[in-house]
N, C-alpha and C. Protein backbone atom coordinates (compact mmCIF):
# COMPACT_ATOMS: atom_id res chain seq x y z
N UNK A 1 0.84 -1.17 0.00
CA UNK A 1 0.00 0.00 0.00
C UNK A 1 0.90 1.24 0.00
N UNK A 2 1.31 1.57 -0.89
CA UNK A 2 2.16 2.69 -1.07
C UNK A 2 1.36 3.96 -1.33
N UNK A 3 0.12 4.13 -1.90
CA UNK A 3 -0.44 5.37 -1.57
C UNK A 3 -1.01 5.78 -0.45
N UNK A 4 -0.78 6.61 -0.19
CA UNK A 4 -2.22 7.04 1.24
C UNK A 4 -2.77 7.91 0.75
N UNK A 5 -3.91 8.20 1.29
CA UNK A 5 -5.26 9.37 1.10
C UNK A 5 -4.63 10.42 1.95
N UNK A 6 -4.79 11.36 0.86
CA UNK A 6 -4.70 12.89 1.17
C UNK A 6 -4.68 13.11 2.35
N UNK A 7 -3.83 13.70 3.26
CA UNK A 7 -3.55 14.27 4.54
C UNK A 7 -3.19 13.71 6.01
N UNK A 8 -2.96 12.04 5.31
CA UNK A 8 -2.96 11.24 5.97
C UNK A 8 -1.23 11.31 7.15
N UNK A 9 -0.38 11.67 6.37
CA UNK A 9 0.81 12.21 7.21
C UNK A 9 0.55 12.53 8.29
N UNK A 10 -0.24 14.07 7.47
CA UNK A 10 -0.12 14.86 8.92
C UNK A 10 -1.21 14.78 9.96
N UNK A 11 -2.01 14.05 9.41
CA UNK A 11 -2.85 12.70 10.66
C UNK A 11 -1.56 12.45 11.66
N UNK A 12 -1.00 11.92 10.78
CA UNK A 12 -0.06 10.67 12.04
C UNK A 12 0.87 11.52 12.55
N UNK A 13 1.03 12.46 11.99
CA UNK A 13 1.80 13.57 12.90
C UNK A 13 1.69 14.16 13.88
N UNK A 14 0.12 14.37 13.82
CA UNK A 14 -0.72 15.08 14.81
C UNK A 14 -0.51 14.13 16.01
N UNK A 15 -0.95 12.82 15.42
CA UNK A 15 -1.53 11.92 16.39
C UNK A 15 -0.22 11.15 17.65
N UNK A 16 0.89 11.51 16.65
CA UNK A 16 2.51 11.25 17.21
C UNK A 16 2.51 12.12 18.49
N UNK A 17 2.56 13.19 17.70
CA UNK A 17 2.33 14.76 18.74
C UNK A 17 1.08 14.12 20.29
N UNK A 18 0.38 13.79 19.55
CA UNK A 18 -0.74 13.47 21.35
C UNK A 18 -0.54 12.49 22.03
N UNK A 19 0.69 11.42 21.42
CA UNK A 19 0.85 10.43 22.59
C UNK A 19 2.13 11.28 23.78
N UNK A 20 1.48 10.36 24.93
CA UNK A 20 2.10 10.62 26.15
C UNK A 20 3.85 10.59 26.27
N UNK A 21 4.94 9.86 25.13
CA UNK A 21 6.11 10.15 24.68
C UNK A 21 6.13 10.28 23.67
N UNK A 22 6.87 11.89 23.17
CA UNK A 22 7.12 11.29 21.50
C UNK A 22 8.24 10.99 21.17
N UNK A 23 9.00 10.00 22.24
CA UNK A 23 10.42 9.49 21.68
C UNK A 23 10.49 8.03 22.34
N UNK A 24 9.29 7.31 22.90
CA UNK A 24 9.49 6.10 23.29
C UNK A 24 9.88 5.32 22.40
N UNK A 25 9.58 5.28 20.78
CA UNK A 25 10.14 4.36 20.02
C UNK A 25 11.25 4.71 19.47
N UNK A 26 11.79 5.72 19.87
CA UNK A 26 13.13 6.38 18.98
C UNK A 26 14.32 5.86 19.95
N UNK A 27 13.94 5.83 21.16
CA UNK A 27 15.35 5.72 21.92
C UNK A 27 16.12 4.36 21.36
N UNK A 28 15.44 3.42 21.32
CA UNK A 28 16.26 2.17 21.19
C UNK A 28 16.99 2.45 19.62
N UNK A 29 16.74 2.94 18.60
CA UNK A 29 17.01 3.00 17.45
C UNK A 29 18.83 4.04 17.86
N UNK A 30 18.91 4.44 18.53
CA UNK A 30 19.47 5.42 19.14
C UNK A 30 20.80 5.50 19.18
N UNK A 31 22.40 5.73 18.90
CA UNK A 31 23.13 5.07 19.17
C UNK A 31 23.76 4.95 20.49
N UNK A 32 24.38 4.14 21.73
CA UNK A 32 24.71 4.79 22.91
C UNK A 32 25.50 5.80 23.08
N UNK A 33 25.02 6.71 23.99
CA UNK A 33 24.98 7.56 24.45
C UNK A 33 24.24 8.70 23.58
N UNK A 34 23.58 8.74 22.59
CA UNK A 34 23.12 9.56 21.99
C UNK A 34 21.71 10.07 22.89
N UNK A 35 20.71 11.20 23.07
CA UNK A 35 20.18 11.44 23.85
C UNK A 35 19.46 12.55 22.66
N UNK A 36 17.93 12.10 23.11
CA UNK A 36 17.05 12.52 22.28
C UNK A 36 15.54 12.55 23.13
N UNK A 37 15.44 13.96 23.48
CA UNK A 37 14.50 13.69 24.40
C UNK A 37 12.98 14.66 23.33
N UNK A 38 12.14 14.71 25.04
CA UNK A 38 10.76 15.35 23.82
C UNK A 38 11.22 16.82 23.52
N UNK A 39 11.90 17.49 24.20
CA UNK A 39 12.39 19.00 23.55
C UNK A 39 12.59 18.97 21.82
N UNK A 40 13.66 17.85 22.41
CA UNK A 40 14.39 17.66 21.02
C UNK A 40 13.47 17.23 19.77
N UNK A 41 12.40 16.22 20.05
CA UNK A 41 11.50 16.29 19.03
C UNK A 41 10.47 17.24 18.95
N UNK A 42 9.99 18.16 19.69
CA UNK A 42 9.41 19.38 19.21
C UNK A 42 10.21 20.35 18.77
N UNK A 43 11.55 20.46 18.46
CA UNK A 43 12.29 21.39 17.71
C UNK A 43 12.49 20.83 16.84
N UNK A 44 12.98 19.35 16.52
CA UNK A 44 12.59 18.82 15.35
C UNK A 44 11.59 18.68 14.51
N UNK A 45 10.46 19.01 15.08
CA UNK A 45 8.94 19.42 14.33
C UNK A 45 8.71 20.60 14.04
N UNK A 46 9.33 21.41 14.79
CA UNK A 46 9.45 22.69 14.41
C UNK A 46 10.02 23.42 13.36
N UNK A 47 11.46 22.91 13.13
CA UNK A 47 12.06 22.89 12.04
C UNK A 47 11.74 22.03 11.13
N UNK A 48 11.05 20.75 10.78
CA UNK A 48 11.10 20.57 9.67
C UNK A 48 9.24 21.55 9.56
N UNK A 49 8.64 21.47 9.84
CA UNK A 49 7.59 22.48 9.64
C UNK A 49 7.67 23.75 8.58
N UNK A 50 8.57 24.77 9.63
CA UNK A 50 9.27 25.52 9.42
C UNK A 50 9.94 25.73 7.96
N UNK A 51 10.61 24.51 8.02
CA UNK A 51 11.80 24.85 6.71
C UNK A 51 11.47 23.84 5.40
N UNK A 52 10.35 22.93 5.58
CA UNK A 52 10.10 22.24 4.50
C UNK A 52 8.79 22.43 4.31
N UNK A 53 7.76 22.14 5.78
CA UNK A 53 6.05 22.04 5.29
C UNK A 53 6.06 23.47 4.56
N UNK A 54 6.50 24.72 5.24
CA UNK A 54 6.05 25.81 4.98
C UNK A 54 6.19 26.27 3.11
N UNK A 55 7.31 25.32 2.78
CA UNK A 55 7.30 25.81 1.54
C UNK A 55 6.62 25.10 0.75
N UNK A 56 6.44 23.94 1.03
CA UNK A 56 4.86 23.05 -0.08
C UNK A 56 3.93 24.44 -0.69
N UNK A 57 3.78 24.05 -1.91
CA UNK A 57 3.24 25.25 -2.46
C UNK A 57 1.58 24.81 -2.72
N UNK A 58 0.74 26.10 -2.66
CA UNK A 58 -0.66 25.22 -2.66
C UNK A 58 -1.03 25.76 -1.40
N UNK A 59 -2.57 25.79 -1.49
CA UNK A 59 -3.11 26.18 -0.40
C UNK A 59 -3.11 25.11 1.00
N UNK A 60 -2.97 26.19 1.89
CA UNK A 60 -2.74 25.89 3.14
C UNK A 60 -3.54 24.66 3.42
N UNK A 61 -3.28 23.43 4.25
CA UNK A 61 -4.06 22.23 4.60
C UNK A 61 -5.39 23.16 5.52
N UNK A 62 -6.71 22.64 5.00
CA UNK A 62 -7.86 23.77 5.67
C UNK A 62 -7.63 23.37 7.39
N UNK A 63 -6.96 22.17 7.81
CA UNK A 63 -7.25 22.09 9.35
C UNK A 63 -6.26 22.52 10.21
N UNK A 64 -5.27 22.93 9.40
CA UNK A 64 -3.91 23.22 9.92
C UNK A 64 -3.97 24.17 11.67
N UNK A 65 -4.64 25.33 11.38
CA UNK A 65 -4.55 26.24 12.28
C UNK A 65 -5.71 25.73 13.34
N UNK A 66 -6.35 24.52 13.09
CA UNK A 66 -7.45 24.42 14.49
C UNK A 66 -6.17 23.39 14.51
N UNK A 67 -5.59 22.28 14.22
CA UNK A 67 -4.97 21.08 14.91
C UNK A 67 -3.55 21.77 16.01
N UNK A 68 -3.37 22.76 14.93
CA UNK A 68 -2.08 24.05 16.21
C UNK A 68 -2.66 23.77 17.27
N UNK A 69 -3.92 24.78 16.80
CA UNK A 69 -4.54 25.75 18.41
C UNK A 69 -4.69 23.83 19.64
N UNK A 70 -5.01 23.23 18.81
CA UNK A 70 -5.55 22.28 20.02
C UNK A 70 -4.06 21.83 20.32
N UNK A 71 -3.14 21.51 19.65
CA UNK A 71 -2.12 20.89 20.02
C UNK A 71 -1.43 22.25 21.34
N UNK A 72 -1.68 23.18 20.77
CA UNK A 72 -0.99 23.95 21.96
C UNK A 72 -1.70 24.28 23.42
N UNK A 73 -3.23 23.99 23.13
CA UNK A 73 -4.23 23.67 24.33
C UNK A 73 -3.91 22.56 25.05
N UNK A 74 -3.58 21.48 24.33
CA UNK A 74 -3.67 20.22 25.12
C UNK A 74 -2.22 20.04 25.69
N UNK A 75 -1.16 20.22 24.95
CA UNK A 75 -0.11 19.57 25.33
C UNK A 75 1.36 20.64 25.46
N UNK A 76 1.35 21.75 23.90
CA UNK A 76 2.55 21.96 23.76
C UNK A 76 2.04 23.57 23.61
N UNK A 77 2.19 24.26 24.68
CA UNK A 77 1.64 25.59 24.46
C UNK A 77 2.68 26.66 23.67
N UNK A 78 3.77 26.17 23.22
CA UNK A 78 4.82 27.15 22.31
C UNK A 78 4.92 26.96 21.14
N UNK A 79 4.16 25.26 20.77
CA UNK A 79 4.07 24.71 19.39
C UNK A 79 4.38 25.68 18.11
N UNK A 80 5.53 26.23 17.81
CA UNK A 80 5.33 27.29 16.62
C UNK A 80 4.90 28.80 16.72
N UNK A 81 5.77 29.11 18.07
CA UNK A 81 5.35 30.28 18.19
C UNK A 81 6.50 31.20 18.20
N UNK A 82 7.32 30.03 17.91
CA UNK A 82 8.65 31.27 17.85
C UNK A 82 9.00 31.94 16.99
């Protein structure tokens, strides 16, 4: 199944974003001593956001700015505010 339906990424992006770690499956992949915590993956979401989503050309995804607002309600209140 190599296609997915439209917007389906940033489904799972979102949905990455609302679990309770977003690096429980990353650590083991990890090399020792390497250290990768949740900071580190919300600046990593930040920047690729930032420096790749933003330039996709084409109108804006229509849910974009309610999935922010809730993500910064529920969990990450700086989500992209820098």
């Amino acid at each position: 199944m190599l296609q997915r339906r439209k917007n389906r990424d940033l489904f799972d992006l979102r949905h990455g974003l609302d679990q309770l770690a977003l690096i429980e499956d990353i650590a083991p992949l990890l090399p020792a001593g390497i250290r990768f915590s949740d900071d580190d993956a919300i600046q990593a979401f930040e920047r690729v956001w930032k420096e790749l989503i933003a330039r996709i050309k084409g109108d804006a995804w229509k849910l974009t700015d309610k999935a922010l607002e809730e993500l910064r309600v529920k969990k990450y209140p700086g989500l992209l505010s820098r």
